[in-house]
N, C-alpha and C. Protein backbone atom coordinates (compact mmCIF):
# COMPACT_ATOMS: atom_id res chain seq x y z
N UNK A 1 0.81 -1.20 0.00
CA UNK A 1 0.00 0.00 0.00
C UNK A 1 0.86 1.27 0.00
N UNK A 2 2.03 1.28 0.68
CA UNK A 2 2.74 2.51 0.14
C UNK A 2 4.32 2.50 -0.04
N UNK A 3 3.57 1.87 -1.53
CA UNK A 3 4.27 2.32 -3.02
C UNK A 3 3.78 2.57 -3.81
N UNK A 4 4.18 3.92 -4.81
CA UNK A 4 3.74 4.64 -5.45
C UNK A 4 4.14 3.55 -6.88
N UNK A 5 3.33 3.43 -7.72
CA UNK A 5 3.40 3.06 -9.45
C UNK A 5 2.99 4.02 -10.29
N UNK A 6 3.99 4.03 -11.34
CA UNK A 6 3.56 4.88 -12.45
C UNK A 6 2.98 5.48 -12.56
N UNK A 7 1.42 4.46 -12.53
CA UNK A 7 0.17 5.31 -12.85
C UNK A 7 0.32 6.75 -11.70
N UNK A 8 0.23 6.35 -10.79
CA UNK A 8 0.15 7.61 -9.25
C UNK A 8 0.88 8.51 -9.85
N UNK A 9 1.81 7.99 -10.32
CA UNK A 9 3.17 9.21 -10.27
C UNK A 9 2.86 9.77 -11.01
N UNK A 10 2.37 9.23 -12.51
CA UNK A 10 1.86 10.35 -13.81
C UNK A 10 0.57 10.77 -13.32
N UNK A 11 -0.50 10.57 -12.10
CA UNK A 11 -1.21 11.51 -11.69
C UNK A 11 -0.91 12.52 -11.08
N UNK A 12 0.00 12.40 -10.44
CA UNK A 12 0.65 13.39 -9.11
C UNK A 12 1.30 14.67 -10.17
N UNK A 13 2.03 14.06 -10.96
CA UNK A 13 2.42 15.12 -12.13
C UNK A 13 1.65 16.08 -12.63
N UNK A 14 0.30 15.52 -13.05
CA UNK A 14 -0.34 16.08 -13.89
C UNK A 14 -1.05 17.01 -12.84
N UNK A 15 -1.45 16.72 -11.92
CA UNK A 15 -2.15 17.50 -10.72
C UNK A 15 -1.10 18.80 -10.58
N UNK A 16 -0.21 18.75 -10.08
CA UNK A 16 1.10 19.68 -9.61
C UNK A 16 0.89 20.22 -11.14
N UNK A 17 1.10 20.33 -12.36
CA UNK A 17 1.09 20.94 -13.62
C UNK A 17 -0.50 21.86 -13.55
N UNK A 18 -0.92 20.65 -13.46
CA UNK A 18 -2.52 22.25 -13.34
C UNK A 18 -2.72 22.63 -12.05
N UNK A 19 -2.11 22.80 -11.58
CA UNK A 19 -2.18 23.47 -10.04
C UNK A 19 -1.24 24.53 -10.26
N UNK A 20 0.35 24.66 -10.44
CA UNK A 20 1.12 25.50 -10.79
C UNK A 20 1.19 26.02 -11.87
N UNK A 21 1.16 25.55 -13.05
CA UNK A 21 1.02 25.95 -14.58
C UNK A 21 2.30 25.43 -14.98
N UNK A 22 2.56 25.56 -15.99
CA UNK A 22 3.88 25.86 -16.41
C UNK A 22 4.85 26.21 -16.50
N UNK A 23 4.60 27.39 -16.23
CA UNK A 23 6.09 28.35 -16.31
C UNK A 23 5.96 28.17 -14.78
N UNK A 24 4.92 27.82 -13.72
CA UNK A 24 5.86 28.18 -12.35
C UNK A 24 6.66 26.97 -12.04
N UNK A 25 6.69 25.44 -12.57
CA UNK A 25 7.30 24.94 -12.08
C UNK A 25 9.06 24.73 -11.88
N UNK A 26 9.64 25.34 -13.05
CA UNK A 26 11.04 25.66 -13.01
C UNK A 26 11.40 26.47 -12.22
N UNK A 27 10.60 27.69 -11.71
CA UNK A 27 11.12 28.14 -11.17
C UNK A 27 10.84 27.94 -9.29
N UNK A 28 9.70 27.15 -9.26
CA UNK A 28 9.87 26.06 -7.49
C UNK A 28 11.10 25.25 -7.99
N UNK A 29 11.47 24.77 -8.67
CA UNK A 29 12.36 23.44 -9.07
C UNK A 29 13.80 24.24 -8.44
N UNK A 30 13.92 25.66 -8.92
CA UNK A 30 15.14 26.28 -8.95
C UNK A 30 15.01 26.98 -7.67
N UNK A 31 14.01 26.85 -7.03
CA UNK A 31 14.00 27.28 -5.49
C UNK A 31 14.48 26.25 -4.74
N UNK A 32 13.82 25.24 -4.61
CA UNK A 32 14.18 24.07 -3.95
C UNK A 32 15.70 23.48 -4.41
N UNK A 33 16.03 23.26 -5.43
CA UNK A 33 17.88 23.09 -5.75
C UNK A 33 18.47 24.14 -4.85
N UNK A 34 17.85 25.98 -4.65
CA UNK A 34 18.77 26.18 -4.14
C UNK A 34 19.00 25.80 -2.61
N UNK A 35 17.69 25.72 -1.92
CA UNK A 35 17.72 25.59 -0.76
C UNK A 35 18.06 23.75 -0.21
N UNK A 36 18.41 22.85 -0.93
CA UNK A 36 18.99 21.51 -0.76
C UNK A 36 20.28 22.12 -1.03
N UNK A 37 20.27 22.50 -1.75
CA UNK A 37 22.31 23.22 -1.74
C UNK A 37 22.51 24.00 -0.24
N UNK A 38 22.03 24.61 -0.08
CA UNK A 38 21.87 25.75 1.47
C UNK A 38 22.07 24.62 2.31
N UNK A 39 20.99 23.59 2.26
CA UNK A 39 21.11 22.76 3.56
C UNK A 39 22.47 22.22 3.47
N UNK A 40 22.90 21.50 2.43
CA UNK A 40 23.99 20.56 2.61
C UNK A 40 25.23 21.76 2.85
N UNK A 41 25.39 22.77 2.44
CA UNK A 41 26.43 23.37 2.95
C UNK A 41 26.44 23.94 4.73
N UNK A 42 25.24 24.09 4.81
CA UNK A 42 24.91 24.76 6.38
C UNK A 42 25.98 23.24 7.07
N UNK A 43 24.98 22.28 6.92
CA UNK A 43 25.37 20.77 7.52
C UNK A 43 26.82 20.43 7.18
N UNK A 44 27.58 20.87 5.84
CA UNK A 44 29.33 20.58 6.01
C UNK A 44 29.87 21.81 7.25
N UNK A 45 29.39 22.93 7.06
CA UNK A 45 29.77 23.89 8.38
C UNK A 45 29.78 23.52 9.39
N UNK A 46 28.76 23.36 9.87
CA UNK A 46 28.47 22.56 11.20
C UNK A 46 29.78 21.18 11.51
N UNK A 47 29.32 20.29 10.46
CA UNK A 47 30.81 19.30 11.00
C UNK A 47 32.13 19.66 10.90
N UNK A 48 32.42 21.21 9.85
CA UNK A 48 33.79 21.23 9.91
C UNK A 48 33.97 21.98 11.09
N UNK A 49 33.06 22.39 11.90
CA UNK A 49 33.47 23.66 13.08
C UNK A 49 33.67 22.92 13.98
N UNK A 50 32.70 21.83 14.28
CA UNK A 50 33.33 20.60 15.68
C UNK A 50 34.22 19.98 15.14
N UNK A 51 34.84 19.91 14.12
CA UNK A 51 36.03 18.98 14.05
C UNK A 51 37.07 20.16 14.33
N UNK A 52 36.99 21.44 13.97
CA UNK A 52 37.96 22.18 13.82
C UNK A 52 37.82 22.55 15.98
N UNK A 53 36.84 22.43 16.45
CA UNK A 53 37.02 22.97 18.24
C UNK A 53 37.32 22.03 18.44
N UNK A 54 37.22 20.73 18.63
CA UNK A 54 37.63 19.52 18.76
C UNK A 54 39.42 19.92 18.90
N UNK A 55 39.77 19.95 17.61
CA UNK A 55 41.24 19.71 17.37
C UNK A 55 41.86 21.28 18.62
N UNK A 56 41.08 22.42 18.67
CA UNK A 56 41.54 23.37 19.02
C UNK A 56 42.14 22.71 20.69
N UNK A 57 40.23 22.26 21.65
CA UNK A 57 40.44 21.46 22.62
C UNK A 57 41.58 20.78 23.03
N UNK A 58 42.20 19.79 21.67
CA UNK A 58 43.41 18.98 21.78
C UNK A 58 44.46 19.54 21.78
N UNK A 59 44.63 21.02 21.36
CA UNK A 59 46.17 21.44 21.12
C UNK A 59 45.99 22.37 22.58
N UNK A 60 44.97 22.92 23.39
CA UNK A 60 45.02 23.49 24.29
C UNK A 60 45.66 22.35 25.56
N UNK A 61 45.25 21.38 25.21
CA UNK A 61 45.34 20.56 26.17
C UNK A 61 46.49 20.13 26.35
N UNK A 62 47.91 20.13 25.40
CA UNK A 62 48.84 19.83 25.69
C UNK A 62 49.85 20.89 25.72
């Protein structure tokens, strides 16, 4: 029961097309790319800053 087939998917399409039109969907498409780009860079920041206090921690410490 939940998995989506073809058929669904070429409904779901067609719904989202006459709901947005045409011309708006490239440009949600090019909203959302940018903001999955935003996230994944926010999220490399985040791990390079605890790896980088981490190491700071270790050189204070000796």
């Amino acid at each position: 029961m939940g998995k989506l087939g073809p058929t669904e998917i070429i409904l779901i399409l067609i719904i989202i097309l006459l709901f947005f039109g045409g011309k708006k969907i490239p440009e949600l498409m090019r909203g959302l790319g940018k903001g999955v780009k935003e996230f994944k860079d926010a999220s490399k920041g985040e791990s390079e800053e605890t790896t980088s206090s981490s190491t700071e921690i270790k050189a204070d410490d000796k």
